[in-house]
N, C-alpha and C. Protein backbone atom coordinates (compact mmCIF):
# COMPACT_ATOMS: atom_id res chain seq x y z
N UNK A 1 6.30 -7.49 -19.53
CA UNK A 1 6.27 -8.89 -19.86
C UNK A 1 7.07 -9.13 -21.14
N UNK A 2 7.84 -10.44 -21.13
CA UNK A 2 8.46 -10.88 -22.60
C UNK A 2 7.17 -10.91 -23.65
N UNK A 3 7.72 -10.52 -24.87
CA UNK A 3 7.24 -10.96 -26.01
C UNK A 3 6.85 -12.16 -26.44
N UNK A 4 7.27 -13.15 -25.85
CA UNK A 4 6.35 -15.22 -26.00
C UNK A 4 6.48 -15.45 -24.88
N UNK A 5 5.60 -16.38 -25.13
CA UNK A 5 4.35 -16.97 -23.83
C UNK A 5 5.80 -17.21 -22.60
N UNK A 6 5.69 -17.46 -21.33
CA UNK A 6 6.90 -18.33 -20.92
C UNK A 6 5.81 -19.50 -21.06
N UNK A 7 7.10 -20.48 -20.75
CA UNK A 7 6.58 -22.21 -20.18
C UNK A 7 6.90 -22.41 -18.85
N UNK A 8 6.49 -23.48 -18.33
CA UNK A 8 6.41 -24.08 -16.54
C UNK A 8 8.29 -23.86 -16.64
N UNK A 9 9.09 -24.43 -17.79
CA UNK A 9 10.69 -24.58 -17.42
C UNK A 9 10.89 -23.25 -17.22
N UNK A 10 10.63 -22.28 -17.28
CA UNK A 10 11.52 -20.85 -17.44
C UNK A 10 11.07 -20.00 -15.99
N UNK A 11 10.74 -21.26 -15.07
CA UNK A 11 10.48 -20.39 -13.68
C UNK A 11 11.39 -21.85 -12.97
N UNK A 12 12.39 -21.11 -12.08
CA UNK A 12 13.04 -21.59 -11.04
C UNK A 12 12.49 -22.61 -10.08
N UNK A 13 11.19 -21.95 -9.81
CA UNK A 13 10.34 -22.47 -8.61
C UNK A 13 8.94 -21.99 -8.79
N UNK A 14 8.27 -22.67 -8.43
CA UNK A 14 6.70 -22.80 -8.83
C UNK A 14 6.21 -23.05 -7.22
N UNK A 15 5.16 -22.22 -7.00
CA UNK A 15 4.25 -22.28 -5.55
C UNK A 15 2.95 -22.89 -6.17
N UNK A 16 2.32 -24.03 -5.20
CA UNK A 16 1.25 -24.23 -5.77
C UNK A 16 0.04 -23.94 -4.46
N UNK A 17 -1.11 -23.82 -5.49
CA UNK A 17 -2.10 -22.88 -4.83
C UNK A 17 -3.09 -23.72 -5.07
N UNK A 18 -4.08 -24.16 -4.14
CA UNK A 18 -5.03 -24.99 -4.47
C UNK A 18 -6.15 -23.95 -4.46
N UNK A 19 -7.30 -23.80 -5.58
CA UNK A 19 -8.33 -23.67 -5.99
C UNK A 19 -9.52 -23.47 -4.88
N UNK A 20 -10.17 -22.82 -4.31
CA UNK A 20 -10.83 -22.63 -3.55
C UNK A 20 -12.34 -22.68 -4.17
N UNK A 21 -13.61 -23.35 -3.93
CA UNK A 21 -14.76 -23.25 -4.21
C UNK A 21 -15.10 -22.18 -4.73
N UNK A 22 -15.01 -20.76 -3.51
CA UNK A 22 -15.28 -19.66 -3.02
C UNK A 22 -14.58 -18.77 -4.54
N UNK A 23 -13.65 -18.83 -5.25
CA UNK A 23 -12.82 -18.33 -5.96
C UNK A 23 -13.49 -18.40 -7.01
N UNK A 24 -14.64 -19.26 -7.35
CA UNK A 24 -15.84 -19.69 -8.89
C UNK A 24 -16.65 -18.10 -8.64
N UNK A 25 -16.81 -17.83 -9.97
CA UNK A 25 -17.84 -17.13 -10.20
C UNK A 25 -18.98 -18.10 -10.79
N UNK A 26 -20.24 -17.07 -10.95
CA UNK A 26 -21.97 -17.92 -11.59
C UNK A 26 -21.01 -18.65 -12.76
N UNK A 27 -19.68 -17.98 -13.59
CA UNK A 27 -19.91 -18.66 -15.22
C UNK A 27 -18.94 -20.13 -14.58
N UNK A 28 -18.60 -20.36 -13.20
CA UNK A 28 -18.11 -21.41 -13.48
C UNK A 28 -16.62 -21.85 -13.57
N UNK A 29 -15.81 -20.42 -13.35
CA UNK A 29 -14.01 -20.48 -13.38
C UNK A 29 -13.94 -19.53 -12.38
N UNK A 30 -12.67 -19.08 -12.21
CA UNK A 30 -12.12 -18.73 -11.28
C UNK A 30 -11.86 -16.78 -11.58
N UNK A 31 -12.62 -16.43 -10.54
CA UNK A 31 -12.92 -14.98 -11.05
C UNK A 31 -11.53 -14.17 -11.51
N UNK A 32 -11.34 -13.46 -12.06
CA UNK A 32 -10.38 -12.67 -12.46
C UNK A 32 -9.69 -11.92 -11.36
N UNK A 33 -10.21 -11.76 -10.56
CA UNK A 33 -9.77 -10.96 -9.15
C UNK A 33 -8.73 -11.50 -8.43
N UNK A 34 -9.12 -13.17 -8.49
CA UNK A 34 -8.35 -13.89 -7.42
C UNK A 34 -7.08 -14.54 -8.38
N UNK A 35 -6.72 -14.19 -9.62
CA UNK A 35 -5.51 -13.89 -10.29
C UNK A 35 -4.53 -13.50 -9.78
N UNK A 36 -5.00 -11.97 -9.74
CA UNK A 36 -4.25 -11.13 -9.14
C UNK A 36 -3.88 -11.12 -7.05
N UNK A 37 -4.57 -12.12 -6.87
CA UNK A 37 -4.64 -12.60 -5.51
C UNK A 37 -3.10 -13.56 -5.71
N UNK A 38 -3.62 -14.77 -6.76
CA UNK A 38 -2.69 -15.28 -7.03
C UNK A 38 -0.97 -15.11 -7.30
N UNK A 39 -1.36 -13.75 -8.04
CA UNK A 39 0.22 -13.04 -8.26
C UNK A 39 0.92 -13.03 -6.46
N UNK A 40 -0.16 -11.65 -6.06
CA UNK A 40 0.24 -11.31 -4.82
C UNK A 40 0.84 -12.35 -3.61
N UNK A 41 0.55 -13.60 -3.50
CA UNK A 41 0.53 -14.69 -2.82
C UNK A 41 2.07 -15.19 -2.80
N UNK A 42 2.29 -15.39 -4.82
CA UNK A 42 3.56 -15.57 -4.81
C UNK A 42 4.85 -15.13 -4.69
N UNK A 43 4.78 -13.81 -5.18
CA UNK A 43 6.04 -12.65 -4.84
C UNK A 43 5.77 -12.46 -2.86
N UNK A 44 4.65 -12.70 -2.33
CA UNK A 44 5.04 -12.11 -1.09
C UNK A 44 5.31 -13.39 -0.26
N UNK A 45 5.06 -14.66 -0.89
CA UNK A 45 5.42 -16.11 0.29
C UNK A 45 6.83 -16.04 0.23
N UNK A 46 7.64 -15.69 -1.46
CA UNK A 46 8.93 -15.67 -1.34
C UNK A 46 9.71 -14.47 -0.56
N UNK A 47 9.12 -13.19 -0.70
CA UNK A 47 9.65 -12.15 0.22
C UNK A 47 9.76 -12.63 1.88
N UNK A 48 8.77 -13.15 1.80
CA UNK A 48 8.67 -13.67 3.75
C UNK A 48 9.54 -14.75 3.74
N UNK A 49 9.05 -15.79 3.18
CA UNK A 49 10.55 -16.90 3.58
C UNK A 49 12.07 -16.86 3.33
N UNK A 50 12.43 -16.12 2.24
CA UNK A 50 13.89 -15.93 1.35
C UNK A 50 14.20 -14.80 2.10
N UNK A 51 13.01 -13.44 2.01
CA UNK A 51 13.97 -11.91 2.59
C UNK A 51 13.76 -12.03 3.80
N UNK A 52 12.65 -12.62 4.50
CA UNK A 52 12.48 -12.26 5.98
C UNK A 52 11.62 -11.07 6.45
N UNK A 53 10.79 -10.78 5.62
CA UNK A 53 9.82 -10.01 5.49
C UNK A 53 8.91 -10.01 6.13
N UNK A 54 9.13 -8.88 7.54
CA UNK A 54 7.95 -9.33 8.60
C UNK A 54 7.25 -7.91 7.94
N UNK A 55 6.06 -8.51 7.37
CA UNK A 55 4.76 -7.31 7.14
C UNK A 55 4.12 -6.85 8.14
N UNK A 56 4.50 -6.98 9.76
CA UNK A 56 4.14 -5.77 10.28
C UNK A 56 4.52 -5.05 10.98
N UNK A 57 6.10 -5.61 11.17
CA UNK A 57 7.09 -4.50 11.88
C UNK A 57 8.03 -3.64 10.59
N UNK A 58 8.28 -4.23 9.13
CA UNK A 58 9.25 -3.85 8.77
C UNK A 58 8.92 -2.05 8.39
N UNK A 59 10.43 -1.26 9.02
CA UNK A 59 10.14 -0.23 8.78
C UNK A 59 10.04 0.35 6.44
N UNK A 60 10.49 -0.20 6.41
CA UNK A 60 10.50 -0.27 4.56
C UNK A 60 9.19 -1.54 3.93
N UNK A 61 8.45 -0.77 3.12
CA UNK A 61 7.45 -1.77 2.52
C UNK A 61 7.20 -1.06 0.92
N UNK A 62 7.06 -2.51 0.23
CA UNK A 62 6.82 -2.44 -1.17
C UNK A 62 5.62 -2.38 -1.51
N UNK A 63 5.24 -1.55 -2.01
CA UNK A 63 3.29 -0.81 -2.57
C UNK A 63 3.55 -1.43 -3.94
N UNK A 64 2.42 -1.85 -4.10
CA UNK A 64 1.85 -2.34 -5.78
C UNK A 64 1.83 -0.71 -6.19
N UNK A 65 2.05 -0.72 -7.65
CA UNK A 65 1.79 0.75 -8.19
C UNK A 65 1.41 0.42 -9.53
N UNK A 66 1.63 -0.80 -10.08
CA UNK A 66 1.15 -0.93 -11.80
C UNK A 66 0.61 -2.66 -11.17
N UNK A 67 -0.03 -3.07 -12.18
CA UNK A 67 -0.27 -4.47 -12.77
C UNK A 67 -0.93 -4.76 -13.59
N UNK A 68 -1.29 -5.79 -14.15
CA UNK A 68 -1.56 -6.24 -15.28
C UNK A 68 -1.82 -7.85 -15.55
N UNK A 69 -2.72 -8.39 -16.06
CA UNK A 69 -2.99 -10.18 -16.36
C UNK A 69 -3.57 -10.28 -17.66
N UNK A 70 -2.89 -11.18 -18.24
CA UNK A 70 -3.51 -11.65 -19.41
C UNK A 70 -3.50 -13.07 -19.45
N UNK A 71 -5.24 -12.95 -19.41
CA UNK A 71 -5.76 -14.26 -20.01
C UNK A 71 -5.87 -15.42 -20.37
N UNK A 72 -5.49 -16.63 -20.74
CA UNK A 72 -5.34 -17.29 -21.99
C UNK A 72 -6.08 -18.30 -21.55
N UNK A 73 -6.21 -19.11 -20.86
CA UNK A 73 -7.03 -20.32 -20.26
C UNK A 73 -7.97 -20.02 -18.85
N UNK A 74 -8.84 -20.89 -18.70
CA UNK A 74 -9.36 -20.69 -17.32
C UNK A 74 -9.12 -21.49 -16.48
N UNK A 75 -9.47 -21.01 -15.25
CA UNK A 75 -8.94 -21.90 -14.18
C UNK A 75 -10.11 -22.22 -13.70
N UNK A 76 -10.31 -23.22 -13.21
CA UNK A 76 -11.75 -23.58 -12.10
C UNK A 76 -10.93 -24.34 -10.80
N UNK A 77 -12.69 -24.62 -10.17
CA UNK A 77 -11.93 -25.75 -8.76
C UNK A 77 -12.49 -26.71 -9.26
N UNK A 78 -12.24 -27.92 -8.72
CA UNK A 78 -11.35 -27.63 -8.31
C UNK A 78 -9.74 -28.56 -9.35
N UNK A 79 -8.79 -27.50 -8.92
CA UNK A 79 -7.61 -27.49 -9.76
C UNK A 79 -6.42 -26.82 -8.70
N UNK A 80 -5.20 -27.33 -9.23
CA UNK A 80 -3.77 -26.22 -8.06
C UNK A 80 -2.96 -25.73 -9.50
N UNK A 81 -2.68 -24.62 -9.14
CA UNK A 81 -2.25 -23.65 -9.75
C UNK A 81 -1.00 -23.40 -9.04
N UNK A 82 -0.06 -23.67 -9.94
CA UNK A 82 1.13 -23.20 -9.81
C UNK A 82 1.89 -21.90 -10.38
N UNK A 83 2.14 -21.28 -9.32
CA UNK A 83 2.92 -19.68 -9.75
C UNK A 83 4.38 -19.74 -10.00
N UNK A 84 4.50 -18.92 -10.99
CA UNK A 84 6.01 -18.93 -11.27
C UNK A 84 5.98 -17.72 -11.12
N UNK A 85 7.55 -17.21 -10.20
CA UNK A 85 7.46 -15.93 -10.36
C UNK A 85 9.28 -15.73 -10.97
N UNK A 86 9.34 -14.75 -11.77
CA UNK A 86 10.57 -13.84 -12.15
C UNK A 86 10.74 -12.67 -12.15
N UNK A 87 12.13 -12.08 -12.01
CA UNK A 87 12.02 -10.69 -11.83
C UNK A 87 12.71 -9.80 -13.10
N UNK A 88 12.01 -9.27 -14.00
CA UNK A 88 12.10 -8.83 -15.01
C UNK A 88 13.07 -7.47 -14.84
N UNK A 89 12.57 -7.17 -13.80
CA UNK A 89 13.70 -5.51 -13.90
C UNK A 89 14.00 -5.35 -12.08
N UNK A 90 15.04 -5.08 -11.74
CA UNK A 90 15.29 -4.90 -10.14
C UNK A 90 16.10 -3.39 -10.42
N UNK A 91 15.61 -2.67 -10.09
CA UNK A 91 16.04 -1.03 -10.24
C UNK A 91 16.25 -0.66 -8.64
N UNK A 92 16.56 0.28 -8.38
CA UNK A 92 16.90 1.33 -7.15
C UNK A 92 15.57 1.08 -6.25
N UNK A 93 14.20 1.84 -6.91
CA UNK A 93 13.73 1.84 -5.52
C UNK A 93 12.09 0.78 -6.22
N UNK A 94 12.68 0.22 -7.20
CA UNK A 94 11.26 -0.87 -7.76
C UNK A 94 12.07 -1.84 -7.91
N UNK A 95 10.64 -2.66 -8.02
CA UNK A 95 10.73 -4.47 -8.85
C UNK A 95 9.72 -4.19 -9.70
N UNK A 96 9.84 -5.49 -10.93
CA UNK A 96 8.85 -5.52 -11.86
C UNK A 96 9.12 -7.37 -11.65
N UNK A 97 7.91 -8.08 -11.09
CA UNK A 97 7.81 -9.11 -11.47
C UNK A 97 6.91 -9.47 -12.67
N UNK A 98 7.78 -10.62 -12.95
CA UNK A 98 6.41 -11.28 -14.17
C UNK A 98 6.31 -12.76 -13.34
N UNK A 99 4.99 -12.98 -13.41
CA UNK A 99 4.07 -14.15 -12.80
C UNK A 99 3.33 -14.86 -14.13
N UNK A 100 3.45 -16.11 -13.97
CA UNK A 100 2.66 -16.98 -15.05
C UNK A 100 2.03 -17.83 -13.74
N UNK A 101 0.47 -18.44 -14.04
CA UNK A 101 0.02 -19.08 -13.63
C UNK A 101 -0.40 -20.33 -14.58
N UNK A 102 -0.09 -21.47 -13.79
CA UNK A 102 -0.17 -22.82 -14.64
C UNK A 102 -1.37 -23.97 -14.34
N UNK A 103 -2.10 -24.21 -14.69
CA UNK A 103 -3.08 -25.44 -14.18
C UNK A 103 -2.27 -26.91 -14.13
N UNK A 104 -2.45 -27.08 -13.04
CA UNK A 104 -2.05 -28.74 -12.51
C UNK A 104 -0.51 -28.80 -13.41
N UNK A 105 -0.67 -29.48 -14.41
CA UNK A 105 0.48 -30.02 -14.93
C UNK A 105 1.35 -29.44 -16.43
N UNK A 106 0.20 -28.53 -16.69
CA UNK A 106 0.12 -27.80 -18.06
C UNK A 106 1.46 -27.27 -18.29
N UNK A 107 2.13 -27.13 -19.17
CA UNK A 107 3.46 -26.53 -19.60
C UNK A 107 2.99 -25.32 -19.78
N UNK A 108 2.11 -25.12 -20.43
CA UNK A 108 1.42 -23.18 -21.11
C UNK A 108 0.97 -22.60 -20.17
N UNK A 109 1.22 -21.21 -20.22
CA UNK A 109 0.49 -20.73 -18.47
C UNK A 109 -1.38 -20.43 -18.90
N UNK A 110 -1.69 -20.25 -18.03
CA UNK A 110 -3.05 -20.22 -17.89
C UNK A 110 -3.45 -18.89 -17.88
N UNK A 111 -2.36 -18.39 -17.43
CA UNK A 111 -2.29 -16.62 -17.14
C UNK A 111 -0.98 -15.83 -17.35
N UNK A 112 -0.77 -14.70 -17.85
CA UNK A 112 0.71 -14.36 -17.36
C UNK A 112 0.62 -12.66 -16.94
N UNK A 113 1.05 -12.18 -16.30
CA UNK A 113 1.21 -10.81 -15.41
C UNK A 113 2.16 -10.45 -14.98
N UNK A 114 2.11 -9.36 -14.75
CA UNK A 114 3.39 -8.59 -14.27
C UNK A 114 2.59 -7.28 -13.00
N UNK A 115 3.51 -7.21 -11.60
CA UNK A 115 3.23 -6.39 -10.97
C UNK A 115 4.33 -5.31 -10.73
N UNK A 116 4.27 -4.20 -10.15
CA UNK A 116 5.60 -3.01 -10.04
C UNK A 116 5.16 -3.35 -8.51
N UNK A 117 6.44 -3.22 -7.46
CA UNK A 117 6.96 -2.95 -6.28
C UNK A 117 7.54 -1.97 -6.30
N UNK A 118 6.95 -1.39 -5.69
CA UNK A 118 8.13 0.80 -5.12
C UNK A 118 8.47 0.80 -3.79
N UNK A 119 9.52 0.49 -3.28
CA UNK A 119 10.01 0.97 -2.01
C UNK A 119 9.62 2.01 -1.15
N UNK A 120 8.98 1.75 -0.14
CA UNK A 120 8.66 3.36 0.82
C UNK A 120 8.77 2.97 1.77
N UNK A 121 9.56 4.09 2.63
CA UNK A 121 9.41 4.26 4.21
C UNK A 121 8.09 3.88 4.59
N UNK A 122 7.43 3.39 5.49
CA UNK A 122 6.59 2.66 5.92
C UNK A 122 5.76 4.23 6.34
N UNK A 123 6.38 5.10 7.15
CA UNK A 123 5.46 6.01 8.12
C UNK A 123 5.41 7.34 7.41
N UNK A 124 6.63 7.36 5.91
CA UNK A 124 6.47 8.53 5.45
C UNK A 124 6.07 8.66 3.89
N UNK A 125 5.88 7.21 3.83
CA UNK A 125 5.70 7.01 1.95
C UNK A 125 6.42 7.36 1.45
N UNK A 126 7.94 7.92 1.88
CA UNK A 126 9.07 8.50 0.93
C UNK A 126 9.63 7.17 0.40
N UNK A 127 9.91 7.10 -0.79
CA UNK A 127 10.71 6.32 -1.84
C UNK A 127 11.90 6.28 -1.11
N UNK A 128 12.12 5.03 -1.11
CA UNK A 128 13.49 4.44 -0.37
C UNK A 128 13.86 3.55 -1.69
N UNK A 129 15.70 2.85 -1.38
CA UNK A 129 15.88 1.66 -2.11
C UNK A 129 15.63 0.52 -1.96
N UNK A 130 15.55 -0.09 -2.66
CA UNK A 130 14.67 -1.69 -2.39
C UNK A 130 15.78 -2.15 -1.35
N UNK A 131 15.26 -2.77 -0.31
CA UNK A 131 16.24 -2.97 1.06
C UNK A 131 16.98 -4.16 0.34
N UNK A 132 18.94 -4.63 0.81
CA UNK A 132 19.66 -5.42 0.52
C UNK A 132 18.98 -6.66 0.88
N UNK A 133 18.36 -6.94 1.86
CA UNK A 133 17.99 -8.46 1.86
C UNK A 133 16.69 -8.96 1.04
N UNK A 134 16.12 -7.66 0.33
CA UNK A 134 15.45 -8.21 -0.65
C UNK A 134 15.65 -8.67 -1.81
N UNK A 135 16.65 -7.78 -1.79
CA UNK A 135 18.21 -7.81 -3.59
C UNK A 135 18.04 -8.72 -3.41
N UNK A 136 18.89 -9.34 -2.12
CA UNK A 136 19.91 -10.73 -2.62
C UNK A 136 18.67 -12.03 -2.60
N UNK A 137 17.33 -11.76 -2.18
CA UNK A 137 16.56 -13.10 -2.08
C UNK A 137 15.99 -12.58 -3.58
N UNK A 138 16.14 -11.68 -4.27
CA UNK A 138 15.61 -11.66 -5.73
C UNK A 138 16.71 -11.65 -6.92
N UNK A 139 17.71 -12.03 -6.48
CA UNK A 139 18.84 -11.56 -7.36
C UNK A 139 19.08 -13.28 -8.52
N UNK A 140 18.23 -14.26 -8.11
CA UNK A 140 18.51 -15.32 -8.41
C UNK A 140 17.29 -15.77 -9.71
N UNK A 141 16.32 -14.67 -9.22
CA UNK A 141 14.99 -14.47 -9.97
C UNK A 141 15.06 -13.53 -11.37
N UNK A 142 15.97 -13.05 -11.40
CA UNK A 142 16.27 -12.11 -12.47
C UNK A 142 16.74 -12.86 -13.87
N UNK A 143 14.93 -12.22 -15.07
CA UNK A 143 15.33 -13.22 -16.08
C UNK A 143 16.28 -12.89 -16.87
């Protein structure tokens, strides 16, 4: 992740996610779990619509291997949450996105994270390179 906060301007495109009941914990916000739901949602709606990413034929698939969320506001329902996603590092056979999550209209994120993508053969877990039609649908995302 950068060193200062991002803001809502420093993401291209923002997905918004509406708030689910189900997503409250007893204290009343939105459990920490479904954050990281949140990340996942946004890096993979853009992989499927931009790369063409059929998750259950493609012979090459990207495994989470690191992540990370920090904090700063809470989210409750109900509220829509908008994801920004960027791609901080595009290497050989990884991605490193960074994800900020925003409440409704807020400029400050509510959250900000970063996940690792590793390329693998689907049937042999061998480390492959991140496939070309993922490059070029992430090549525009690169902060």
């Amino acid at each position: 992740m950068t060193d200062s906060l991002p803001s809502r301007a420093d993401f291209s495109t923002l997905l918004a996610i509406l708030t689910r009941w189900m997503d409250q914990d007893p204290y009343g916000h939105v459990n920490n779990v479904e954050y990281y739901s949140y990340f996942d949602t946004v890096v993979n709606d853009h992989l499927i619509r931009k790369a063409g990413l059929d998750v259950v034929n493609t012979p090459v698939i990207g495994l989470v291997v690191e992540s990370k969320c920090q904090f700063m506001k809470e989210i409750s329902f109900p509220q829509t949450v908008h994801a920004g996603m960027r791609v901080v590092k595009l290497g050989n056979s990884s991605v490193t996105y960074e994800i900020a999550l925003f409440r409704d209209d807020e400029d400050s994120p509510a959250a900000i994270g970063h996940f690792v993508h590793v390329y693998v053969d689907r049937k042999t877990r061998a480390t492959v390179r991140v496939p070309d039609q993922v490059r070029d649908a992430l090549v525009e995302f690169i902060a």
